[in-house]
C-alpha atoms as a PDB file:
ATOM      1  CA  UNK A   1     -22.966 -34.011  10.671  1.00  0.00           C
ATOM      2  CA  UNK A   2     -23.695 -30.491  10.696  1.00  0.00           C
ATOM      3  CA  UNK A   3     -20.640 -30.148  13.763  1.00  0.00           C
ATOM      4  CA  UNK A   4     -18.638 -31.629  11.073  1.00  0.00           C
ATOM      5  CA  UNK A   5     -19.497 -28.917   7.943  1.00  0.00           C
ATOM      6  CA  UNK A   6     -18.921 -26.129  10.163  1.00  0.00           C
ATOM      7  CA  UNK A   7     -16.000 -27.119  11.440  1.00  0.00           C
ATOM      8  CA  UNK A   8     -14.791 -27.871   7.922  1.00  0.00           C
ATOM      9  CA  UNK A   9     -15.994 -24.231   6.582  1.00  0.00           C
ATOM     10  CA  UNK A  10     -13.804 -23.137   9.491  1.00  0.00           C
ATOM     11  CA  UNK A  11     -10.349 -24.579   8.868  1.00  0.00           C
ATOM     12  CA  UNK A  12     -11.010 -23.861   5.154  1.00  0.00           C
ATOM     13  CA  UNK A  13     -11.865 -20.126   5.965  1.00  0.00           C
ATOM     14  CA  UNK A  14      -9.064 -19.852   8.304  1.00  0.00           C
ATOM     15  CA  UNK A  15      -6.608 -21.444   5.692  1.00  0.00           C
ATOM     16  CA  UNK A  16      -7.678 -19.083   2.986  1.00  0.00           C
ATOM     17  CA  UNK A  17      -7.615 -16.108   5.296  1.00  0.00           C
ATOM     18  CA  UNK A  18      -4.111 -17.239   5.499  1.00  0.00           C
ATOM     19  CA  UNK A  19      -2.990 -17.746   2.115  1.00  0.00           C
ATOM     20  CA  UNK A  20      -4.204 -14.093   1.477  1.00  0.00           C
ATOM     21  CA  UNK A  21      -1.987 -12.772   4.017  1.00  0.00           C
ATOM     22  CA  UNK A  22       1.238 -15.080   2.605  1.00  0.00           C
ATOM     23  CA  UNK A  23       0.203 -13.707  -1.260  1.00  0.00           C
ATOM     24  CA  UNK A  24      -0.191 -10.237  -0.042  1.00  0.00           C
ATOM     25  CA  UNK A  25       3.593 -10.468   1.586  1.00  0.00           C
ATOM     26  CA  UNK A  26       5.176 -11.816  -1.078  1.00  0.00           C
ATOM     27  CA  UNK A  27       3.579  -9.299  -3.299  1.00  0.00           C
ATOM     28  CA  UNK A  28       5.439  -6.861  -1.840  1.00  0.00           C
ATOM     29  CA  UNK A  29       3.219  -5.123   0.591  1.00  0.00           C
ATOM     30  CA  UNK A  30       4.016  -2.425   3.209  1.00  0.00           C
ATOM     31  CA  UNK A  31       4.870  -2.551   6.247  1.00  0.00           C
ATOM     32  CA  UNK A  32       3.413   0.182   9.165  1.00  0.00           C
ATOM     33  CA  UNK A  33       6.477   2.428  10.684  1.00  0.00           C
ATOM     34  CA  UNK A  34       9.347   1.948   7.783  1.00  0.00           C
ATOM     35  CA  UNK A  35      10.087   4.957   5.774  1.00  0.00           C
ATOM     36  CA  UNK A  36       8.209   5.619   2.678  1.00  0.00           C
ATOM     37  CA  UNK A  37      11.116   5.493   0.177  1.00  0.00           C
ATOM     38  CA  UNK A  38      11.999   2.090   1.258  1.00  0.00           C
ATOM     39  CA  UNK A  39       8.545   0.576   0.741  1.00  0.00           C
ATOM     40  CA  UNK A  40       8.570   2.714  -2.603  1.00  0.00           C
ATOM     41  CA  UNK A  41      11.530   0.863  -3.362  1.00  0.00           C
ATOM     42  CA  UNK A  42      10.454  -2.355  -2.659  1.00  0.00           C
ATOM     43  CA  UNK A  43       7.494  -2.037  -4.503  1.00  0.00           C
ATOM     44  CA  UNK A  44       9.147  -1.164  -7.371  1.00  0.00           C
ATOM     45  CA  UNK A  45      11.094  -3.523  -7.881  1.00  0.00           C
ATOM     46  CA  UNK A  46       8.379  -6.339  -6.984  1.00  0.00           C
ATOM     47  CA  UNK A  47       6.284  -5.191 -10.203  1.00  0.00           C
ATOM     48  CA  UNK A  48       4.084  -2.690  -8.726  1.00  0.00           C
ATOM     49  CA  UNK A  49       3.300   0.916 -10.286  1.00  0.00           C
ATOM     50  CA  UNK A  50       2.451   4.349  -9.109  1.00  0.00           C
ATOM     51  CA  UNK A  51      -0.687   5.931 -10.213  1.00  0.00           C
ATOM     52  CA  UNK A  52       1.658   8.805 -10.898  1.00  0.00           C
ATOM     53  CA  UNK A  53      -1.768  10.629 -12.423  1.00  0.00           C
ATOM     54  CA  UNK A  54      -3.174  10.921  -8.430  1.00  0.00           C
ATOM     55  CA  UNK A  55      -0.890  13.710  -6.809  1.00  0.00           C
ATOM     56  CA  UNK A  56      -0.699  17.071  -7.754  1.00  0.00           C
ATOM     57  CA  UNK A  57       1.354  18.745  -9.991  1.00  0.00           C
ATOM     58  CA  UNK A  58       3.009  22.636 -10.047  1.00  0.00           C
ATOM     59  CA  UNK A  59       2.956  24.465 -13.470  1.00  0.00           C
ATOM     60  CA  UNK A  60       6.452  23.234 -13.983  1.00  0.00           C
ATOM     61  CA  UNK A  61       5.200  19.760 -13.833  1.00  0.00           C
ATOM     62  CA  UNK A  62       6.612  18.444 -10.895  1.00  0.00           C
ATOM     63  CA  UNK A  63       4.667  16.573  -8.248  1.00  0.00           C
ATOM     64  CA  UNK A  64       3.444  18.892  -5.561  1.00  0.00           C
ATOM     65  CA  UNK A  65       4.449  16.491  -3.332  1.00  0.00           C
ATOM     66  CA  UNK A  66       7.970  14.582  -3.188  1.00  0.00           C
ATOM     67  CA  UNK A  67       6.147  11.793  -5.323  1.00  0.00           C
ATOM     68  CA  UNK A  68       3.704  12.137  -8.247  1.00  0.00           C
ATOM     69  CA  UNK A  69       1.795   9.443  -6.572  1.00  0.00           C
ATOM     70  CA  UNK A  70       1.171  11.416  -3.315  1.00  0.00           C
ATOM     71  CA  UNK A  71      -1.961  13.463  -2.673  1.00  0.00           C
ATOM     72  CA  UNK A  72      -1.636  15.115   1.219  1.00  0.00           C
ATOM     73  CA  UNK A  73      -3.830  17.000   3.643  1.00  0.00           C
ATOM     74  CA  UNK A  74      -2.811  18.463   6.419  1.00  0.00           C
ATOM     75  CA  UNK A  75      -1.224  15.492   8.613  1.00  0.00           C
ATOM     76  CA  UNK A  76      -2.076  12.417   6.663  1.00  0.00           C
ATOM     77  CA  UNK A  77      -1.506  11.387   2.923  1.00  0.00           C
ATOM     78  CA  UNK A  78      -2.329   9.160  -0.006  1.00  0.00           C
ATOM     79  CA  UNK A  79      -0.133   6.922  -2.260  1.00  0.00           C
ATOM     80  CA  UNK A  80      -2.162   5.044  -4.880  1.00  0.00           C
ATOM     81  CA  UNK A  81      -0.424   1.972  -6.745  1.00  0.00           C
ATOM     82  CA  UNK A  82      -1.489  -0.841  -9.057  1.00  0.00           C
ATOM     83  CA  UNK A  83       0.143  -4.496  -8.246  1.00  0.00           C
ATOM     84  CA  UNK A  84       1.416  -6.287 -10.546  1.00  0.00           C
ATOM     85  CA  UNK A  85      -2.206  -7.857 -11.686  1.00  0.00           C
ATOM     86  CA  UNK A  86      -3.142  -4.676 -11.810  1.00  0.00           C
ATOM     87  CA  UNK A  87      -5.257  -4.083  -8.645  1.00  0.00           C
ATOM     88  CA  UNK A  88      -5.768  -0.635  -7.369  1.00  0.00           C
ATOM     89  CA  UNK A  89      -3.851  -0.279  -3.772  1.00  0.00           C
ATOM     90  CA  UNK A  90      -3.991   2.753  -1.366  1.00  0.00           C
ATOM     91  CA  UNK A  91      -1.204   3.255   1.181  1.00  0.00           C
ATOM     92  CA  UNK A  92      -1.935   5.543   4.170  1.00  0.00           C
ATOM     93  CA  UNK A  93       1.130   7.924   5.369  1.00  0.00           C
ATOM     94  CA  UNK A  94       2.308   9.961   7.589  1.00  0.00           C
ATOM     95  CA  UNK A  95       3.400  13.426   6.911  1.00  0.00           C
ATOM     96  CA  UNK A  96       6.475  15.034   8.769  1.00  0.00           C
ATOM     97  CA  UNK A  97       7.728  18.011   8.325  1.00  0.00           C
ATOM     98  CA  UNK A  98       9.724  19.871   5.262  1.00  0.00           C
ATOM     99  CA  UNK A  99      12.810  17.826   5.548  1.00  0.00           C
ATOM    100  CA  UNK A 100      11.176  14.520   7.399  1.00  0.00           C
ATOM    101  CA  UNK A 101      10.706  10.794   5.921  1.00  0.00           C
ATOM    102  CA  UNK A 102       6.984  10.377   4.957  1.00  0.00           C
ATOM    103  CA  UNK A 103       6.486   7.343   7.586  1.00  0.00           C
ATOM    104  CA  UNK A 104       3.879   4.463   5.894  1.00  0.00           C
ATOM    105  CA  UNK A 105       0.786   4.064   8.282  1.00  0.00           C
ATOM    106  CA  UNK A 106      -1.506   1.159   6.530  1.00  0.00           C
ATOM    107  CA  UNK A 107      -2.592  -0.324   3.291  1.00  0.00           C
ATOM    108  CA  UNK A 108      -6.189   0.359   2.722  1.00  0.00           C
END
C-alpha cells in the first residue's frame, strides 16, 4: 500500500513538474543563446513588462544601458520583468561588446 502512495506522489510530482514547464513556455519565456531583442520582443507582446525602474539612467534620462530594464557588470547583466500575473522574473545576459547583440543566458 505504501509502494502504491509513493508511486502515486511520483507520477503526480512528475506531471506537475511538467505542467510548470508547458505554463512557463507558453508564457513567453526565454530561451538560452537567441538575441536579447528578440526575447524582448516576444515578451512584449505576450503581456509581460520591464521593470524599466532597475537599470540605470544618465542625467539626460536615458537608460545607461541599451534598455531601461538592464543593470550590467562587467561581463554579465540583469533584465528584470513582471509576467503578466505580475510575478517578478530575472533574465541573465550576456554582454558583448559596443556594437554586439546582448545574448540571453538563463531565467533565474
Amino acid at each position: 500500500m505504501l509502494a502504491k502512495r509513493r508511486k502515486l506522489l511520483v507520477i503526480l510530482g512528475a506531471l506537475a513538474l511538467a505542467g510548470g514547464r508547458i505554463g512557463a513556455a507558453q508564457a513567453g519565456s526565454v530561451v538560452a543563446g537567441e538575441a536579447y531583442t528578440e526575447q524582448r520582443a516576444q515578451l512584449l507582446a505576450a503581456g509581460w513588462k520591464p521593470d524599466a525602474g532597475y537599470g540605470l539612467k544618465l542625467a539626460n534620462g536615458k537608460p545607461l544601458h541599451r534598455f531601461p530594464e538592464v543593470l550590467c557588470g562587467m561581463e554579465k547583466c540583469r533584465a528584470k520583468w513582471r509576467d503578466p500575473h505580475g510575478a517578478q522574473h530575472s533574465i541573465l545576459l550576456q554582454r558583448g561588446g559596443p556594437s554586439d547583440e546582448y545574448r540571453v543566458i538563463s531565467e533565474e
